[in-house]
Each structure stands twice: as structure tokens, then as C-alpha cells.
C-alpha atoms as a PDB file:
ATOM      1  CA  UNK A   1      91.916  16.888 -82.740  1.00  0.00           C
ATOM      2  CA  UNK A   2      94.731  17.704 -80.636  1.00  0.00           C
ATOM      3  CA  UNK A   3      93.849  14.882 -78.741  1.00  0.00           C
ATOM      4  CA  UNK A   4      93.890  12.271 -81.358  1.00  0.00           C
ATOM      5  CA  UNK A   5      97.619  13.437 -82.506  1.00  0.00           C
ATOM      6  CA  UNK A   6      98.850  12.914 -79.390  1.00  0.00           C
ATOM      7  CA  UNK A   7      97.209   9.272 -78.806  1.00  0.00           C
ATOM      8  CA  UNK A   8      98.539   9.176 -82.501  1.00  0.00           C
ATOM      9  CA  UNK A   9     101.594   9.226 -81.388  1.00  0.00           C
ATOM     10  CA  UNK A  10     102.403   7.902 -78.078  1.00  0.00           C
ATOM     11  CA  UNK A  11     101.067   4.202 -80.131  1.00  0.00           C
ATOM     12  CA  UNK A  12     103.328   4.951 -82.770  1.00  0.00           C
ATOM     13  CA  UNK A  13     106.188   5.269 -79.777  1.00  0.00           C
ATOM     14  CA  UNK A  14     104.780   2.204 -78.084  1.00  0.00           C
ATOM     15  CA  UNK A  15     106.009   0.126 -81.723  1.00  0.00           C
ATOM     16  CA  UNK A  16     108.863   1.320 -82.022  1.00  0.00           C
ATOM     17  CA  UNK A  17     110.151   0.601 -78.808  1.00  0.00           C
ATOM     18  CA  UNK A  18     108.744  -2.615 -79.268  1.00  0.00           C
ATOM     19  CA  UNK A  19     110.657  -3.285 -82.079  1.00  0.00           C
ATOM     20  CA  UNK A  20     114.407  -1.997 -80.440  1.00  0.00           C
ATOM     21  CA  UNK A  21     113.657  -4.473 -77.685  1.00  0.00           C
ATOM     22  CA  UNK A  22     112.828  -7.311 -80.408  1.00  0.00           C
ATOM     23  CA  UNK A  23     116.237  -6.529 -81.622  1.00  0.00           C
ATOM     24  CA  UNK A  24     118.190  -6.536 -78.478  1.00  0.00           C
ATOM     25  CA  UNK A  25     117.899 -10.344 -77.676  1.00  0.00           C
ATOM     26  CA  UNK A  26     120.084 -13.138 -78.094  1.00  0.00           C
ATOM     27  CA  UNK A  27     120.023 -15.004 -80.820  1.00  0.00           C
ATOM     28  CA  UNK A  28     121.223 -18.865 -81.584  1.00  0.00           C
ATOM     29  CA  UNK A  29     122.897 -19.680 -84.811  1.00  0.00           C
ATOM     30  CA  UNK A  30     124.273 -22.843 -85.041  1.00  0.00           C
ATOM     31  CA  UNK A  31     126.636 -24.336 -87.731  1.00  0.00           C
ATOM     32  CA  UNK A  32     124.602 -27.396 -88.785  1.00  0.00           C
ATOM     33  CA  UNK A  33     121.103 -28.859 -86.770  1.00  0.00           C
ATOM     34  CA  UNK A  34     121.289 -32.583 -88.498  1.00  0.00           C
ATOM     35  CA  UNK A  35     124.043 -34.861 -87.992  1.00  0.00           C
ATOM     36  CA  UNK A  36     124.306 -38.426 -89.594  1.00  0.00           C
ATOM     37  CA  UNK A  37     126.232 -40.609 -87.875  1.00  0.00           C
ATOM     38  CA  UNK A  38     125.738 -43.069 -90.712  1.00  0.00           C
ATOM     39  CA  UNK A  39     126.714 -46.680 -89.694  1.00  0.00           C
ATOM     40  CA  UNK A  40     127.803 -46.981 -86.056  1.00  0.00           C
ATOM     41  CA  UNK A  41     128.773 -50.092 -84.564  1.00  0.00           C
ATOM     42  CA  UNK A  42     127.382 -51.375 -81.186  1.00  0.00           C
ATOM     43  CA  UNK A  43     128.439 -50.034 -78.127  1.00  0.00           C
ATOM     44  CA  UNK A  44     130.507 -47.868 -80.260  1.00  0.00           C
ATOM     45  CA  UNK A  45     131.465 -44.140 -79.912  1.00  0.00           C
ATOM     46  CA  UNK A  46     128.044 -41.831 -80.776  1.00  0.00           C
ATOM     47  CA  UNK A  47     129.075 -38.393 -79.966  1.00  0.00           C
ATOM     48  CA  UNK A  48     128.330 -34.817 -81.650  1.00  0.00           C
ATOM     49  CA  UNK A  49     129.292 -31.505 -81.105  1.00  0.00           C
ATOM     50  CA  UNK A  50     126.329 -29.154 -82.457  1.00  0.00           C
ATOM     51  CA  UNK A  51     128.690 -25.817 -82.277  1.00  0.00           C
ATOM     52  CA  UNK A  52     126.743 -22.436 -82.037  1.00  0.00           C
ATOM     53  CA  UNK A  53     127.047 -18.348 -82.045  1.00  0.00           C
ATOM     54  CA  UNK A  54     125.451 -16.008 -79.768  1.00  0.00           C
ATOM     55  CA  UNK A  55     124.714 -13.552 -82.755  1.00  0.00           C
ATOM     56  CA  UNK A  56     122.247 -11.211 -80.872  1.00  0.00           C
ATOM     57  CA  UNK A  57     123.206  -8.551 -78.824  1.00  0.00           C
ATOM     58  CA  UNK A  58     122.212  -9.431 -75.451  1.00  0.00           C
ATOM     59  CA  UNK A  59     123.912 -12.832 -73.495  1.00  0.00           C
ATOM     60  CA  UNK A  60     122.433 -16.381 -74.400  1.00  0.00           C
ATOM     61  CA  UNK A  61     121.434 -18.265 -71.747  1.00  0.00           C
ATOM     62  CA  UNK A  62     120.392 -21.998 -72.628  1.00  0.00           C
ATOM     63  CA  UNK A  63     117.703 -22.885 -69.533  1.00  0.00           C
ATOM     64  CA  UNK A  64     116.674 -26.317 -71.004  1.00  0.00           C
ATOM     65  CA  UNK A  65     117.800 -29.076 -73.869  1.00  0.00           C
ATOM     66  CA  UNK A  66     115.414 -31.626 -74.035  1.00  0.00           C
ATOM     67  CA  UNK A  67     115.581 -35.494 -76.019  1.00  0.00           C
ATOM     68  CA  UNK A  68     113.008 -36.951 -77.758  1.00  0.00           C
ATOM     69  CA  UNK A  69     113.784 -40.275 -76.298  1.00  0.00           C
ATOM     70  CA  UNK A  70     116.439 -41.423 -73.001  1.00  0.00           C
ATOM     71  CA  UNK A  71     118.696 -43.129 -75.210  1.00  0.00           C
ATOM     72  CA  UNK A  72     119.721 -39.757 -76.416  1.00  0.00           C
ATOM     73  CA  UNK A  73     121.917 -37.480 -73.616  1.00  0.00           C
ATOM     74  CA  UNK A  74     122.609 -33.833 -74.555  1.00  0.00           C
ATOM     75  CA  UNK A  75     125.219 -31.650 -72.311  1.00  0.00           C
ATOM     76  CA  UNK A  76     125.697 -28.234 -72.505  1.00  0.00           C
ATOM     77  CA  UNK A  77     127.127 -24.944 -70.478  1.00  0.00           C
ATOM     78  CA  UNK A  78     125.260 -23.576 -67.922  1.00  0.00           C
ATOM     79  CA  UNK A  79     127.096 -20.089 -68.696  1.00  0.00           C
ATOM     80  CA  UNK A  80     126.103 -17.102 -70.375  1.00  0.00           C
ATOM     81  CA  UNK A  81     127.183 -17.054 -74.165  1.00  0.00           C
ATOM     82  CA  UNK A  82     128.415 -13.408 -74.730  1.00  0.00           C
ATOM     83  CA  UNK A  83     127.562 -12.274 -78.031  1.00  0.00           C
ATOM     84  CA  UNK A  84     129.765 -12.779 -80.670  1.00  0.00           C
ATOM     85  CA  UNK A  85     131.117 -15.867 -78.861  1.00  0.00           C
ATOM     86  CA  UNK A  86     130.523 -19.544 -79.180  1.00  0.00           C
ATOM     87  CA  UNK A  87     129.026 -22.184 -77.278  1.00  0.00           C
ATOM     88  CA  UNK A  88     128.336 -26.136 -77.776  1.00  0.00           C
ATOM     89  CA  UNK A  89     125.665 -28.380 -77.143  1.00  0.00           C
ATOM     90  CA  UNK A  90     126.989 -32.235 -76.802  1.00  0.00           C
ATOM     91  CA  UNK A  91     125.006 -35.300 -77.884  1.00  0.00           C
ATOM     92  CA  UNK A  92     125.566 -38.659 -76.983  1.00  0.00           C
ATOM     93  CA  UNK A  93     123.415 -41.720 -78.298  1.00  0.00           C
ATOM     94  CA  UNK A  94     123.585 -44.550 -77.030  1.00  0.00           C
ATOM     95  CA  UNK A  95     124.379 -47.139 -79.294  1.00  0.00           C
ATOM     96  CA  UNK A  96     123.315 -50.364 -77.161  1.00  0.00           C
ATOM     97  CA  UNK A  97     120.136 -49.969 -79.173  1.00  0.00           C
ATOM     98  CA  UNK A  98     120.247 -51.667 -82.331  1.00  0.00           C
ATOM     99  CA  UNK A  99     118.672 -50.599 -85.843  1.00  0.00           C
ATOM    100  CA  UNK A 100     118.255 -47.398 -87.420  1.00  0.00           C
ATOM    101  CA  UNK A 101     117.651 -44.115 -85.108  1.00  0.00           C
ATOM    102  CA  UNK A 102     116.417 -40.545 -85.803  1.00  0.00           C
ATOM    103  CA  UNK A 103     116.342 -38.208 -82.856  1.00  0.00           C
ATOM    104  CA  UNK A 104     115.418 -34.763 -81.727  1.00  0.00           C
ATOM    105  CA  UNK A 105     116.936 -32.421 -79.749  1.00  0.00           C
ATOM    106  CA  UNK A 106     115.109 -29.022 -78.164  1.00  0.00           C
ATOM    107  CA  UNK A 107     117.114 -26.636 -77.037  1.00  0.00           C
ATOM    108  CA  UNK A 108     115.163 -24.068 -74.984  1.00  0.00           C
ATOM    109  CA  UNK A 109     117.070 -20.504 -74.285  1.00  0.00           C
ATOM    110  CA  UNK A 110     116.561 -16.842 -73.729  1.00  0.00           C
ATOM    111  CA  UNK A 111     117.417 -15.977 -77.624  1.00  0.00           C
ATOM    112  CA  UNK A 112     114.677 -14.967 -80.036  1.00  0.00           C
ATOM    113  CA  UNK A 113     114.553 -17.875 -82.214  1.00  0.00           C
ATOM    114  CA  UNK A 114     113.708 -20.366 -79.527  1.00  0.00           C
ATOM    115  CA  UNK A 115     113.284 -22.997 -79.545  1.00  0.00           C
ATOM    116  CA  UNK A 116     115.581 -24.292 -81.655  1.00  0.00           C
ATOM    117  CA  UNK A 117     115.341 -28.417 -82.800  1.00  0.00           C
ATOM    118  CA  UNK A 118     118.488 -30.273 -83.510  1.00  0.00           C
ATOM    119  CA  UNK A 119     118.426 -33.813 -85.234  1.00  0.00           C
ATOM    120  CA  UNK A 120     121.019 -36.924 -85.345  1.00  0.00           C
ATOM    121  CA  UNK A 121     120.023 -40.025 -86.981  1.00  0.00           C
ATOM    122  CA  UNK A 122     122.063 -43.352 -87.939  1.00  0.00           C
ATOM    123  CA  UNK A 123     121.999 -47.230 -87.743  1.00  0.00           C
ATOM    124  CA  UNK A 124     123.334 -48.955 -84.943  1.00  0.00           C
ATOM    125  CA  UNK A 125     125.209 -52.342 -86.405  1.00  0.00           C
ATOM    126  CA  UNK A 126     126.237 -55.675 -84.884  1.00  0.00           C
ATOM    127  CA  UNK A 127     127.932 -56.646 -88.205  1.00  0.00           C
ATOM    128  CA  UNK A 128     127.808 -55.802 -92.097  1.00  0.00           C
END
């Protein structure tokens, strides 16, 4: 019987460790994840800053952001984000493409809610 408490216990242990350790990550919150550019005109300027917080408790570290398509360029800070502090993740689209565009954006990172998709869609015009 002994036995069994102990075993009892040590899995009990085992969760809640588990569970500090879930809560000691990073974790990405970002203002907004859609942006619409609306009407853009060709070869015009196509740029977004998706702004985010490092609300976890451990420092963010963004390994990968990935486009769903080439005409779509994201930049972003190789450095840590400390938590409580802010980082951004830029877009650019490029707007030689004409017609209407909707585009994702994975961003790939150490924080518990990875990954995390970001969106910008709009029309590329030649005229009204």
C-alpha cells in the first residue's frame, strides 16, 4: 500500500512540474494579425508593421517567418525579445502584381502559442 502512495505521488509531482514549465515560456501577443491595405496603387508603397509583446516569462526568440507566396517579404529581429518588451515583424508586398491579394504570414518562435499566422490582403490598382 505504501508502495502505491508513493508512486501516487511522485506522478502527481511529475504534473505539476509539468505545468510550472508550461508556464515559464514565452509567449507572442501581437496587436492586430490582419492588415488591409485596401486599394494600393502599382508599384506603390505596401508596407506593415505587425507590432508584438513578449508576454511570457522566459525571452522570445523568433527562429523562422515564413510567406505564403515570394511576392510577400517579412523582416524581423534576430534578437531575443525580453519579456515585457516589444518586438516587430515587417511585411512588404510587392505591389508589381496586379489584382486583389490575400497573404499569410507564419511566424515560427520559441513562445507557447506558436505558430502564430499573420494575414494582409488588398488590391493592387493601375487606375480607378
Amino acid at each position: 500500500m505504501y508502495k502505491y502512495f508513493i508512486l501516487f505521488i511522485m506522478i502527481l509531482s511529475s504534473f505539476q512540474l509539468e505545468g510550472q514549465e508550461h508556464k515559464a515560456q514565452a509567449e507572442m501577443m501581437f496587436k492586430d494579425t490582419l492588415h488591409i491595405f485596401g486599394k494600393i496603387w502599382y508599384q506603390g508603397n505596401a508596407e506593415y508593421d505587425f507590432v508584438f509583446k513578449n508576454t511570457g516569462k522566459l525571452p522570445l526568440i523568433i527562429s523562422d517567418v515564413k510567406s505564403s507566396c515570394g511576392c510577400t517579404v517579412p523582416e524581423w529581429s534576430k534578437e531575443p525579445v525580453l519579456p515585457k518588451e516589444k518586438g516587430v515583424i515587417k511585411v512588404k508586398y510587392d505591389t508589381k502584381r496586379i489584382g486583389e491579394f490575400y497573404k499569410i504570414i507564419t511566424v515560427y518562435s520559441n513562445a507557447l502559442n506558436s505558430p502564430v499566422k499573420l494575414y494582409v490582403q488588398g488590391n493592387v490598382r493601375v487606375t480607378d
